[in-house]
N, C-alpha and C. Protein backbone atom coordinates (compact mmCIF):
# COMPACT_ATOMS: atom_id res chain seq x y z
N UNK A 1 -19.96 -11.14 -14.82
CA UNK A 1 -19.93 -9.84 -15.46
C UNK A 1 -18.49 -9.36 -15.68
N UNK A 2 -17.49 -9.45 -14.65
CA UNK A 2 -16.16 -9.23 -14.85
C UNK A 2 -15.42 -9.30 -15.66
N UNK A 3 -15.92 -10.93 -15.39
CA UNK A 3 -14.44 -11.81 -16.72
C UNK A 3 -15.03 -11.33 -18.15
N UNK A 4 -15.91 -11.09 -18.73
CA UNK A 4 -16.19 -10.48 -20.06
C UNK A 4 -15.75 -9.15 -19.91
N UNK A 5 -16.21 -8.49 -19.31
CA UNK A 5 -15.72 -7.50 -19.09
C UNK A 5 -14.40 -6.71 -19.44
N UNK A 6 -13.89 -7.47 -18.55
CA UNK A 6 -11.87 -7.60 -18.57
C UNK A 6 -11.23 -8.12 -19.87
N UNK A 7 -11.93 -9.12 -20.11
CA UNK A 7 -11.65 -9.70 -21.51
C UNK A 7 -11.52 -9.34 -22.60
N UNK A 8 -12.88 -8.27 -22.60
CA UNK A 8 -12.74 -6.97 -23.74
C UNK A 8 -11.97 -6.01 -23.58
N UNK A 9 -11.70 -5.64 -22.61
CA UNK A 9 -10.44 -4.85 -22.29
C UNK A 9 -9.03 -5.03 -22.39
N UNK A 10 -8.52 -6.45 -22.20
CA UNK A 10 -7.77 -6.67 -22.59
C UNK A 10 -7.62 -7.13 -24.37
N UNK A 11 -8.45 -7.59 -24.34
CA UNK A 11 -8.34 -8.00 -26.07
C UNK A 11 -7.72 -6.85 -26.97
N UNK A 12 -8.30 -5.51 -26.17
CA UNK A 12 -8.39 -4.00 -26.88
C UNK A 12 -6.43 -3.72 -26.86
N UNK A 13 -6.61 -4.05 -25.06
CA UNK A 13 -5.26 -3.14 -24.60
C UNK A 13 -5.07 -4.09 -23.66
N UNK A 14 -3.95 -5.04 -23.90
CA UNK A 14 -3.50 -5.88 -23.08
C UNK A 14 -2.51 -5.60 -21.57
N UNK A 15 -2.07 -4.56 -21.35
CA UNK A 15 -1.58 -3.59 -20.68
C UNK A 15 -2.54 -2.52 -19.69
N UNK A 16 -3.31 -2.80 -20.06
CA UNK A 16 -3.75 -2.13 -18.74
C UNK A 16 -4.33 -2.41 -17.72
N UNK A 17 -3.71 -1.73 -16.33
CA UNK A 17 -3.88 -2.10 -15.27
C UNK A 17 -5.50 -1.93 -14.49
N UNK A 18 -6.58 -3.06 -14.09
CA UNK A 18 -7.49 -2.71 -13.45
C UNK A 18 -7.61 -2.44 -11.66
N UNK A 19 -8.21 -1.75 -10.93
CA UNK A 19 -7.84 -1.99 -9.58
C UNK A 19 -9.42 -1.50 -9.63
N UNK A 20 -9.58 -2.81 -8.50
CA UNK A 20 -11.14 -2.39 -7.94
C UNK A 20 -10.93 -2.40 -6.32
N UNK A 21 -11.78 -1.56 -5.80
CA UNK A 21 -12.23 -0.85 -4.37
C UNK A 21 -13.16 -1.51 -4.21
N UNK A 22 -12.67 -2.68 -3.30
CA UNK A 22 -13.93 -3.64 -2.44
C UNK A 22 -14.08 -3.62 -1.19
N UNK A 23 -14.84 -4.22 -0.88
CA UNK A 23 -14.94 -4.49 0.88
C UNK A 23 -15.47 -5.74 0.79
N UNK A 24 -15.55 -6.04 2.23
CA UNK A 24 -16.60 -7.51 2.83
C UNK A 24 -15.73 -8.30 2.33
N UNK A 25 -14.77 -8.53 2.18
CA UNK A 25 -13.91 -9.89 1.87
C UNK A 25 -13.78 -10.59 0.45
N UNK A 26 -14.23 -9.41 -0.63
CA UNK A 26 -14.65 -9.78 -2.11
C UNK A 26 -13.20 -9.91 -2.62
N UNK A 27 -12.18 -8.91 -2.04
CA UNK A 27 -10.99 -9.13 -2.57
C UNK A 27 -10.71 -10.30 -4.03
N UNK A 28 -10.30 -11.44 -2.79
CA UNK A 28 -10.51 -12.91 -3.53
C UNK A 28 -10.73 -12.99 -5.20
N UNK A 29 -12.12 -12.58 -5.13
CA UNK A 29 -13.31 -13.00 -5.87
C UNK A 29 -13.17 -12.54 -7.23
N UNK A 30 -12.58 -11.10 -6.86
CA UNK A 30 -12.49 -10.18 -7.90
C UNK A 30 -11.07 -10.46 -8.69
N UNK A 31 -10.01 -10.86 -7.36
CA UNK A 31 -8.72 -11.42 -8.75
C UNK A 31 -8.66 -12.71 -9.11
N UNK A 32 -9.49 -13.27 -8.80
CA UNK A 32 -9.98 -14.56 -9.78
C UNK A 32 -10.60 -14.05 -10.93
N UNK A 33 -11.17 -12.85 -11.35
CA UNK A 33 -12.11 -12.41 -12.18
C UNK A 33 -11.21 -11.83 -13.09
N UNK A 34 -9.95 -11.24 -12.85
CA UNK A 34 -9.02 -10.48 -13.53
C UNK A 34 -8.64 -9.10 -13.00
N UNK A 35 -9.21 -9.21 -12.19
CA UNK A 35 -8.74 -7.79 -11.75
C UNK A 35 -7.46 -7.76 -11.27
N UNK A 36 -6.61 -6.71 -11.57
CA UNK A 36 -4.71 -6.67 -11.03
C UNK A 36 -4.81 -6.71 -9.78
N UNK A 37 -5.72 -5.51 -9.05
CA UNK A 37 -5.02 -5.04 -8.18
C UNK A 37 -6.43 -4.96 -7.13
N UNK A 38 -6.71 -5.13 -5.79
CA UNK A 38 -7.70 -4.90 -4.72
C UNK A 38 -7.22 -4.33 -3.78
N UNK A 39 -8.33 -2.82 -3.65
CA UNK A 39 -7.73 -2.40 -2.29
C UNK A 39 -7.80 -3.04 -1.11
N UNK A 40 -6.77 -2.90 -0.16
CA UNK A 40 -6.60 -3.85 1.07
C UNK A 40 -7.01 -3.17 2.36
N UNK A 41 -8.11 -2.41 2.55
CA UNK A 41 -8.54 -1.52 3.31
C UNK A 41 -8.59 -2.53 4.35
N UNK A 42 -8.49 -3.83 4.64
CA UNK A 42 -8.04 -4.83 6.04
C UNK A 42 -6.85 -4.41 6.62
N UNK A 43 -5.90 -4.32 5.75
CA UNK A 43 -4.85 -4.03 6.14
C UNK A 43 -4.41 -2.98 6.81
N UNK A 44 -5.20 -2.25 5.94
CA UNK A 44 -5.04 -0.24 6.60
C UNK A 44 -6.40 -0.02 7.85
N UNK A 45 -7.02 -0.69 8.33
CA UNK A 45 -7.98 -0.67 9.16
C UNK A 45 -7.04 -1.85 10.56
N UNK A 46 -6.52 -2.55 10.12
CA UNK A 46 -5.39 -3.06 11.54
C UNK A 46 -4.79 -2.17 11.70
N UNK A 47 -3.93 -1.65 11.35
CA UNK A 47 -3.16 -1.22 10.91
C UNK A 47 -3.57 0.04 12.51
N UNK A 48 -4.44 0.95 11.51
CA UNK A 48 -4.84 1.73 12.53
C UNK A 48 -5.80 1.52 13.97
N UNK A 49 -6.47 0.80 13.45
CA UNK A 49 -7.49 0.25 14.83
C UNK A 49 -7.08 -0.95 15.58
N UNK A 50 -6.57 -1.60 15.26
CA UNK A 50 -6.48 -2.64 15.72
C UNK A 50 -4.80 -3.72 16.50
N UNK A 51 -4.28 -2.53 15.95
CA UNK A 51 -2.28 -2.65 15.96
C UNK A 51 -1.73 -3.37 14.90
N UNK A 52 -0.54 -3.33 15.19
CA UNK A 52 0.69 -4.21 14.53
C UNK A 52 0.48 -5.61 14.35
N UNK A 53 0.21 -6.43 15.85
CA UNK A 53 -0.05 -7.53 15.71
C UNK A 53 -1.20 -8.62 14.36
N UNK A 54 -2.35 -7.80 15.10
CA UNK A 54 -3.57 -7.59 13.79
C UNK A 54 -3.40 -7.90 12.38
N UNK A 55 -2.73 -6.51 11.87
CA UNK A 55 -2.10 -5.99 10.59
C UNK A 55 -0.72 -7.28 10.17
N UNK A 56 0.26 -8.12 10.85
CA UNK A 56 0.95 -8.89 10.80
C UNK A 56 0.27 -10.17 10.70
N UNK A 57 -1.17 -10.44 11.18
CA UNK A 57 -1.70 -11.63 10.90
C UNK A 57 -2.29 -11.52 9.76
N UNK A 58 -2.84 -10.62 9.20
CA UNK A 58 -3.36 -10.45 7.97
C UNK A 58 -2.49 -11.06 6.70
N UNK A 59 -1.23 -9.95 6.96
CA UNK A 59 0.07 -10.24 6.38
C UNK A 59 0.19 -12.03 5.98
N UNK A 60 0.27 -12.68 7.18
CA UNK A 60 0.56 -14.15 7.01
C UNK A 60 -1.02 -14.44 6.24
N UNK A 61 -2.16 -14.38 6.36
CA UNK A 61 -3.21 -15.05 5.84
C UNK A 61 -3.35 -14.86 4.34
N UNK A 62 -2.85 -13.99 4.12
CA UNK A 62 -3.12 -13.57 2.56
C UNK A 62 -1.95 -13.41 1.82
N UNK A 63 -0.64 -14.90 2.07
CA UNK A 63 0.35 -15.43 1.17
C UNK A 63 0.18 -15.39 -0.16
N UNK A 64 -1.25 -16.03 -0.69
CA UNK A 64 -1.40 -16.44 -1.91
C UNK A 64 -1.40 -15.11 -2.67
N UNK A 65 -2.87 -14.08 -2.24
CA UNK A 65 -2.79 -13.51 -2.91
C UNK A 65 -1.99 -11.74 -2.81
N UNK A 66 -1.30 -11.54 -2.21
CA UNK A 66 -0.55 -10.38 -1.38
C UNK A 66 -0.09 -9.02 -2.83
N UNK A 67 0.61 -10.22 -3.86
CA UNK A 67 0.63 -9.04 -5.11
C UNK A 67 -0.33 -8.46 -5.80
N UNK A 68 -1.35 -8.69 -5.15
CA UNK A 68 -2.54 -8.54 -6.14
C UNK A 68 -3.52 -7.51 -5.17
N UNK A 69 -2.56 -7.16 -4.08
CA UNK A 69 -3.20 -5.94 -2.97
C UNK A 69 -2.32 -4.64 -3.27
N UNK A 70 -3.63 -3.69 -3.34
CA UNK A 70 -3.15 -2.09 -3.23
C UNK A 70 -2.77 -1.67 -1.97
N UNK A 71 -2.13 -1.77 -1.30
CA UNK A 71 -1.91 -0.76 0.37
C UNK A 71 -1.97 0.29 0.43
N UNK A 72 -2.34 0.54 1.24
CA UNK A 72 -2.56 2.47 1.67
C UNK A 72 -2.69 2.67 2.72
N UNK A 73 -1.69 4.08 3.27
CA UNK A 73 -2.09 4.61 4.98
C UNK A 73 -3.22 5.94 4.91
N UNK A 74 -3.62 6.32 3.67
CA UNK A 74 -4.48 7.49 3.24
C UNK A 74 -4.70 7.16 2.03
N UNK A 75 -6.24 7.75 1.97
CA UNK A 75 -6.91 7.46 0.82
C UNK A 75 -8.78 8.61 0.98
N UNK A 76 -8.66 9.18 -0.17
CA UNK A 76 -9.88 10.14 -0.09
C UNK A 76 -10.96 9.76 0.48
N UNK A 77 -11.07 8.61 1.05
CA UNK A 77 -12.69 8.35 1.93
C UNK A 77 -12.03 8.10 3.45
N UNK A 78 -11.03 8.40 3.80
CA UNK A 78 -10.78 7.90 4.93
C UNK A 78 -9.96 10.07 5.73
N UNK A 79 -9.93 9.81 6.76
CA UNK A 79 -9.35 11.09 7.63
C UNK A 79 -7.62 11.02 7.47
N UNK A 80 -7.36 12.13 7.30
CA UNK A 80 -5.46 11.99 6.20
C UNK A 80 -4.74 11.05 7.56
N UNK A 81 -4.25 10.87 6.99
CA UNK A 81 -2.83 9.51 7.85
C UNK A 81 -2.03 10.49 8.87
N UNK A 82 -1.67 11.68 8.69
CA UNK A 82 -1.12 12.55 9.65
C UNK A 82 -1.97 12.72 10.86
N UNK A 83 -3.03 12.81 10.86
CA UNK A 83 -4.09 13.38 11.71
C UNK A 83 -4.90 11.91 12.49
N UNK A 84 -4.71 10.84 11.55
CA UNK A 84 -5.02 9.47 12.66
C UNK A 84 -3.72 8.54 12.99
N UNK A 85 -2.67 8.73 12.67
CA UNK A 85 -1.66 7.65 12.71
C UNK A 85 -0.57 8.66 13.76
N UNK A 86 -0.81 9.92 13.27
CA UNK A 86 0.63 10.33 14.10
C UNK A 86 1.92 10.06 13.46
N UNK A 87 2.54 11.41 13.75
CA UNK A 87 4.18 11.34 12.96
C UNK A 87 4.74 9.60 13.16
N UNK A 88 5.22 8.95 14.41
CA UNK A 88 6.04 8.00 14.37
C UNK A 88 5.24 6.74 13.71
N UNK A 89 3.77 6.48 14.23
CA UNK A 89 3.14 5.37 14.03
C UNK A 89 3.41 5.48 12.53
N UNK A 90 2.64 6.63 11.87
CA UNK A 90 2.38 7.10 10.32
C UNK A 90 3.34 6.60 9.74
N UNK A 91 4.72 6.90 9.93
CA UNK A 91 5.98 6.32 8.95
C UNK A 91 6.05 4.86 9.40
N UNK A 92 6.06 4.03 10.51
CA UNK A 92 6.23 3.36 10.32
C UNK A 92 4.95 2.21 9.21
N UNK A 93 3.51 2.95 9.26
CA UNK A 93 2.58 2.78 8.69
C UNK A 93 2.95 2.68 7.32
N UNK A 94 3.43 3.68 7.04
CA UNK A 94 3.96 3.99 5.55
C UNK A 94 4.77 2.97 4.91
N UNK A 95 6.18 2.81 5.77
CA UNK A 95 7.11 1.96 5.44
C UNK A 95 6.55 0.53 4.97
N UNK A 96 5.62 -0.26 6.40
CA UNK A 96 5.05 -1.45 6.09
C UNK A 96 4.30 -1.79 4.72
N UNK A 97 3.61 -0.67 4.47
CA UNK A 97 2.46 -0.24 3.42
C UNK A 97 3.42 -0.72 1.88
N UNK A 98 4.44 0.49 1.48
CA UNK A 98 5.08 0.52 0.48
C UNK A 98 6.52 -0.33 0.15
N UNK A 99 6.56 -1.42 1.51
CA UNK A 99 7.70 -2.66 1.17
C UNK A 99 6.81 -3.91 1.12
N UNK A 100 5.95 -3.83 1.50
CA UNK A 100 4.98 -5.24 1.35
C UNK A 100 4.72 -5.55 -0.21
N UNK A 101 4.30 -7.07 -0.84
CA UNK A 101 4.02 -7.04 -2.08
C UNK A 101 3.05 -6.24 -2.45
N UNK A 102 2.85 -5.97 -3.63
CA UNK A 102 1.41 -5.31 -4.37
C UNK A 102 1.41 -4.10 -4.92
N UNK A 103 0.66 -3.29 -4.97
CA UNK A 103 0.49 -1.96 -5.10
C UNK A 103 0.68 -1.00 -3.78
N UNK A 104 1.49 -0.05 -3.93
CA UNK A 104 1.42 1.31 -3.39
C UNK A 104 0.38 2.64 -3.77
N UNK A 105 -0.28 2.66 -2.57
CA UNK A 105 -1.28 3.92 -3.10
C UNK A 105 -0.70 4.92 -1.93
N UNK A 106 -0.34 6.02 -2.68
CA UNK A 106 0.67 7.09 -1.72
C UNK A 106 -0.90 8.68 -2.51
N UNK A 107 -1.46 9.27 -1.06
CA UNK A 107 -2.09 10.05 -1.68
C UNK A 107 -1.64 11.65 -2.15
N UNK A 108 -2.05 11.91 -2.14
CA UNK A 108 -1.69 13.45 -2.90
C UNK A 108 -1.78 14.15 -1.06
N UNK A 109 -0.68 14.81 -0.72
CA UNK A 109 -0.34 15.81 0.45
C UNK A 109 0.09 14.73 1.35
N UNK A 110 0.19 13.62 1.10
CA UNK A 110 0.44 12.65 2.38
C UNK A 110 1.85 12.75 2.96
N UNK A 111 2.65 12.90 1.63
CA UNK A 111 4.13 13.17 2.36
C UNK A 111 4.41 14.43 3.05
N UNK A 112 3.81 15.12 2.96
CA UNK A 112 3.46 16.51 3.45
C UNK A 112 3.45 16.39 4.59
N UNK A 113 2.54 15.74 4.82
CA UNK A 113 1.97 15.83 6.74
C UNK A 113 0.33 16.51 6.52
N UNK A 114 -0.44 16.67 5.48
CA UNK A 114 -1.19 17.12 5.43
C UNK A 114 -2.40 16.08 7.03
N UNK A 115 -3.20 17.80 6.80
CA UNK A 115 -4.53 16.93 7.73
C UNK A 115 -5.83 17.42 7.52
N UNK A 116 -5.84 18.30 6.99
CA UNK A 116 -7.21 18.63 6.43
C UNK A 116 -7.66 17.47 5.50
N UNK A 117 -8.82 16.95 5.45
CA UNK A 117 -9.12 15.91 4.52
C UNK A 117 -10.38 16.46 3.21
N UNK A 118 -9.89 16.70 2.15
CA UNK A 118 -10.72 17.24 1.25
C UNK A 118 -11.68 16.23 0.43
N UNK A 119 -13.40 16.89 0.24
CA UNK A 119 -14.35 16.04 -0.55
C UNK A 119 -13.47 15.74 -1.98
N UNK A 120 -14.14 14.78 -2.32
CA UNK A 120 -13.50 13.98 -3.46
C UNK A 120 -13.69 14.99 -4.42
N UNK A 121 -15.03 15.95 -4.65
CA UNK A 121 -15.02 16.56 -5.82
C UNK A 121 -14.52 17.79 -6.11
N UNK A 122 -13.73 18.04 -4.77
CA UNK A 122 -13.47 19.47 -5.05
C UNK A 122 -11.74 19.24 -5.92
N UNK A 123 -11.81 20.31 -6.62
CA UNK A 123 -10.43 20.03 -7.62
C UNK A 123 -8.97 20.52 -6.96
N UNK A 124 -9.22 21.53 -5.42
CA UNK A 124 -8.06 21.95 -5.04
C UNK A 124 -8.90 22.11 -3.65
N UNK A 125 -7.79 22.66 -2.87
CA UNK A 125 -7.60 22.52 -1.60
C UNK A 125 -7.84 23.52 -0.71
N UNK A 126 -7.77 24.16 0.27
CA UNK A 126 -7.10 25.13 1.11
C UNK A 126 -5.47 24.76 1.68
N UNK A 127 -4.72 26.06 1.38
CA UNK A 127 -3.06 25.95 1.57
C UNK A 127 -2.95 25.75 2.94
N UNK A 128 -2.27 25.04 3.16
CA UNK A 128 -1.56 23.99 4.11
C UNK A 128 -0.30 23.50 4.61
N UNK A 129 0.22 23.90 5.75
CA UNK A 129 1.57 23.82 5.94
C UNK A 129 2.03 22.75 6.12
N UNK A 130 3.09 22.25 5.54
CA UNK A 130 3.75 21.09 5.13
C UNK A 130 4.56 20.69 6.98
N UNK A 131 4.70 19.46 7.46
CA UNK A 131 4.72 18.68 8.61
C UNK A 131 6.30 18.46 8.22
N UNK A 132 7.48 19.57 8.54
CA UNK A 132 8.63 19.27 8.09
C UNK A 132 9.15 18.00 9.31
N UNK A 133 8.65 17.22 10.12
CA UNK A 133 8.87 16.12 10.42
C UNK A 133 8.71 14.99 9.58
N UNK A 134 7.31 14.80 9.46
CA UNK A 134 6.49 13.81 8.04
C UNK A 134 7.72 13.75 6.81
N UNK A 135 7.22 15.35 6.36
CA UNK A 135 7.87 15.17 4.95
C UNK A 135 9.32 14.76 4.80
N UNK A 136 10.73 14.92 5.77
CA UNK A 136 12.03 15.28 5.72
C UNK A 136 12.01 13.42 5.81
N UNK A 137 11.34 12.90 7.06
CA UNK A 137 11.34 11.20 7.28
C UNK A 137 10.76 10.72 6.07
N UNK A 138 9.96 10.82 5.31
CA UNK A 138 9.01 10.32 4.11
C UNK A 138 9.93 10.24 3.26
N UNK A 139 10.63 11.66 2.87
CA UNK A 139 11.28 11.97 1.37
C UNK A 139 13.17 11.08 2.01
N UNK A 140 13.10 11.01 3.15
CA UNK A 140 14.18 9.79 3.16
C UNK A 140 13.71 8.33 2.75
N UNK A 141 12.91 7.88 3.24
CA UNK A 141 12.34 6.60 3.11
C UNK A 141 12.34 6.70 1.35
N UNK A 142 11.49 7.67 1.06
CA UNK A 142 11.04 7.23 -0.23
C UNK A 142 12.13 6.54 -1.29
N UNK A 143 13.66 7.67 -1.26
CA UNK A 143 14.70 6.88 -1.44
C UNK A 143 15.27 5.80 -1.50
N UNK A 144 14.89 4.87 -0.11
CA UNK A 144 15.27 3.72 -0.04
C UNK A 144 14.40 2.98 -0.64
N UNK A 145 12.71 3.43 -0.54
CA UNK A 145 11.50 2.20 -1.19
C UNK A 145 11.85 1.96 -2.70
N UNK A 146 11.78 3.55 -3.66
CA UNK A 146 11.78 3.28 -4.54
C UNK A 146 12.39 2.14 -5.64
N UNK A 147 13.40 1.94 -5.58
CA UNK A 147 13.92 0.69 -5.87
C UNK A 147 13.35 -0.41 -5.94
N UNK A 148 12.76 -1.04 -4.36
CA UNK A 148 12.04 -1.60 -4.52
C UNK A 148 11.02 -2.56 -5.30
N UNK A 149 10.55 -1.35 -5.97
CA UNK A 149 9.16 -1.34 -6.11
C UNK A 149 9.04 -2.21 -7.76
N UNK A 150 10.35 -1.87 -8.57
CA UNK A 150 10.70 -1.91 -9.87
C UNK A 150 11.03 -2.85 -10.09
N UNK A 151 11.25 -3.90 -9.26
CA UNK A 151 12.30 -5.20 -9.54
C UNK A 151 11.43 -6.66 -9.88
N UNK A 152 12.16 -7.51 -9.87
CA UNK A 152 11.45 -9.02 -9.53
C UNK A 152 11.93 -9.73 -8.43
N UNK A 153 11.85 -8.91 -7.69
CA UNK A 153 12.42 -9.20 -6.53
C UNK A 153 10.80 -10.65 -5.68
N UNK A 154 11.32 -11.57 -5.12
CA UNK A 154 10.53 -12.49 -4.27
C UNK A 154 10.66 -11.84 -2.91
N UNK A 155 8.96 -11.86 -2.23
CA UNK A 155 8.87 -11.18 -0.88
C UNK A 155 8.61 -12.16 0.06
N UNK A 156 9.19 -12.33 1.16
CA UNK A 156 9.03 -13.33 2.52
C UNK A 156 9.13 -12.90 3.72
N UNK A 157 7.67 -13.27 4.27
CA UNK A 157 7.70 -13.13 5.68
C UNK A 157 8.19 -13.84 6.60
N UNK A 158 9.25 -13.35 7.70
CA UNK A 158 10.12 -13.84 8.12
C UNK A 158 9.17 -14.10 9.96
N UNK A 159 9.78 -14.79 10.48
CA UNK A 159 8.97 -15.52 11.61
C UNK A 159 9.47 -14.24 12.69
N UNK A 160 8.83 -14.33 13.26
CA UNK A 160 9.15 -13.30 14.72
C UNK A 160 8.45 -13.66 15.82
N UNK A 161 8.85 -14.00 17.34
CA UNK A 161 8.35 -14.22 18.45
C UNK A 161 7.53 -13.02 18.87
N UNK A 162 7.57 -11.60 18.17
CA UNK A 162 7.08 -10.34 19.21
C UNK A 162 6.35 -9.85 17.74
N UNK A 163 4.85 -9.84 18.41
CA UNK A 163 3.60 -9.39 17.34
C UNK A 163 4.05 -7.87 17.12
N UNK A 164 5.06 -6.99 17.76
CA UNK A 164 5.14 -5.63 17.55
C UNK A 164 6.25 -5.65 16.51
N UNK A 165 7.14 -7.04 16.27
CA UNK A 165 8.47 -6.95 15.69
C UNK A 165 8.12 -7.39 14.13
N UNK A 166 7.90 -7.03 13.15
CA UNK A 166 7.55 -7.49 12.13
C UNK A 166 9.14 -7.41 10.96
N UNK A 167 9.20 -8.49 10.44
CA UNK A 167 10.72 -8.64 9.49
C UNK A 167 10.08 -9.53 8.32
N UNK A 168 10.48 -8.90 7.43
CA UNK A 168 10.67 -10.03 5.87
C UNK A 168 11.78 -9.46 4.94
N UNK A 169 11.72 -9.85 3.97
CA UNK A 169 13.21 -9.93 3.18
C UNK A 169 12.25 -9.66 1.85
N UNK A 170 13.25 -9.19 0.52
CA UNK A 170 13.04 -9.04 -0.68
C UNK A 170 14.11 -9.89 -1.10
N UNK A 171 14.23 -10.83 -2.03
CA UNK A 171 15.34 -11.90 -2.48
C UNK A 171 15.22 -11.41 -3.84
N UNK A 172 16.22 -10.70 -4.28
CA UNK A 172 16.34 -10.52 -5.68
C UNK A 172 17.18 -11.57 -6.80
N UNK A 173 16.84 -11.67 -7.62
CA UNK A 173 17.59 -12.43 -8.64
C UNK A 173 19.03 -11.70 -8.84
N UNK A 174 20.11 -12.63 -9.34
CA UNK A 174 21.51 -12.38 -9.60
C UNK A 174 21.66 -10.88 -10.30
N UNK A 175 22.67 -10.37 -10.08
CA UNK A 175 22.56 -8.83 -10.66
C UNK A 175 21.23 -7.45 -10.56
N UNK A 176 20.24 -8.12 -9.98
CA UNK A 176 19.22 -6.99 -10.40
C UNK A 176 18.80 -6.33 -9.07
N UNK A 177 19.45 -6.55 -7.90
CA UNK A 177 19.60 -5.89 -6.51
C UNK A 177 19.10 -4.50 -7.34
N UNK A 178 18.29 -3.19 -6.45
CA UNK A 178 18.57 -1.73 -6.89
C UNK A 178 20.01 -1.70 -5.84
N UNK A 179 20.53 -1.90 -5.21
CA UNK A 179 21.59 -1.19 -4.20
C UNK A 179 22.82 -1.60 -5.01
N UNK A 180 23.24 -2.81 -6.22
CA UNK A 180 23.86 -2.96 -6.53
C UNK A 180 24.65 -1.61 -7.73
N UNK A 181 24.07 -1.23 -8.27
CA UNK A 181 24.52 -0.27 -9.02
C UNK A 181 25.38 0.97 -8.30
């Protein structure tokens, strides 16, 4: 059903990006089918339940397909990232999330520190005081990610003896560093 699917879609508009929300391990299945992008709710479920270590083996198992994962520390079906991760875990949650290959899914109030978690259909919120810890650490980071994110940069996971110590590298091509400018 997909691959026709996609097919017509692209035929139309070759540019546009699909991302499907799976579970049960369909990931795979679906970017064989064409789909860009799969959410990696494995990742964000170590992540929080399960630790670092967990979330770092994942990391290594899914070499092949890693650009083709959405990450996220919050997302509208889940309880906000402030309120299950905690200020220190949360950023470092964050950081892992938005330097790893793939997609970044950053939600609406997350840099905030928000914690109220709102139904999907409602169009606005109740006002909410912003987590000037969260936000001041976030809106630094974000600085450094952005760059990132834009490049053709090659991503590698680097070996580490300590499941809490996680390291990889971005190898950019000649001239196109963001820090170089």
């Amino acid at each position: 059903f997909w691959e026709e699917v996609i097919a017509g879609v692209r035929a139309t508009n070759p540019d546009f990006v699909l991302l499907a929300e799976t579970y049960w391990d369909k990931e795979v299945e679906l970017i064989k089918q064409g789909f860009d992008f799969c959410y990696d709710k494995t990742f964000y479920d170590e992540l929080l339940e399960k630790g670092a270590g967990a979330a770092l083996s994942h990391l290594k198992k899914t070499e092949g397909y890693q650009a083709h994962l959405a990450r996220f520390t919050e997302n509208h079906d889940e309880p906000r990232a402030a309120r299950e991760f905690g200020a220190k875990k949360g950023l470092a949650a964050v950081v892992a999330a938005a330097t790893t290959p793939g997609l970044w899914l950053l939600h609406d109030g997350q840099m905030e520190g928000y914690k109220i978690r709102l139904p999907v259909h409602l169009a606005r919120g109740p006002g909410e005081e912003t987590d000037d810890e969260m936000d001041a650490g976030d809106a630094h980071r974000l600085k450094f990610i952005k760059p990132w994110r834009a490049t053709a940069a090659t991503w590698q996971l680097l070996k580490s003896d300590q499941e809490k110590v996680w390291a990889w590298r971005w190898q950019y091509p000649a001239r196109t560093a963001p820090f170089d400018q």
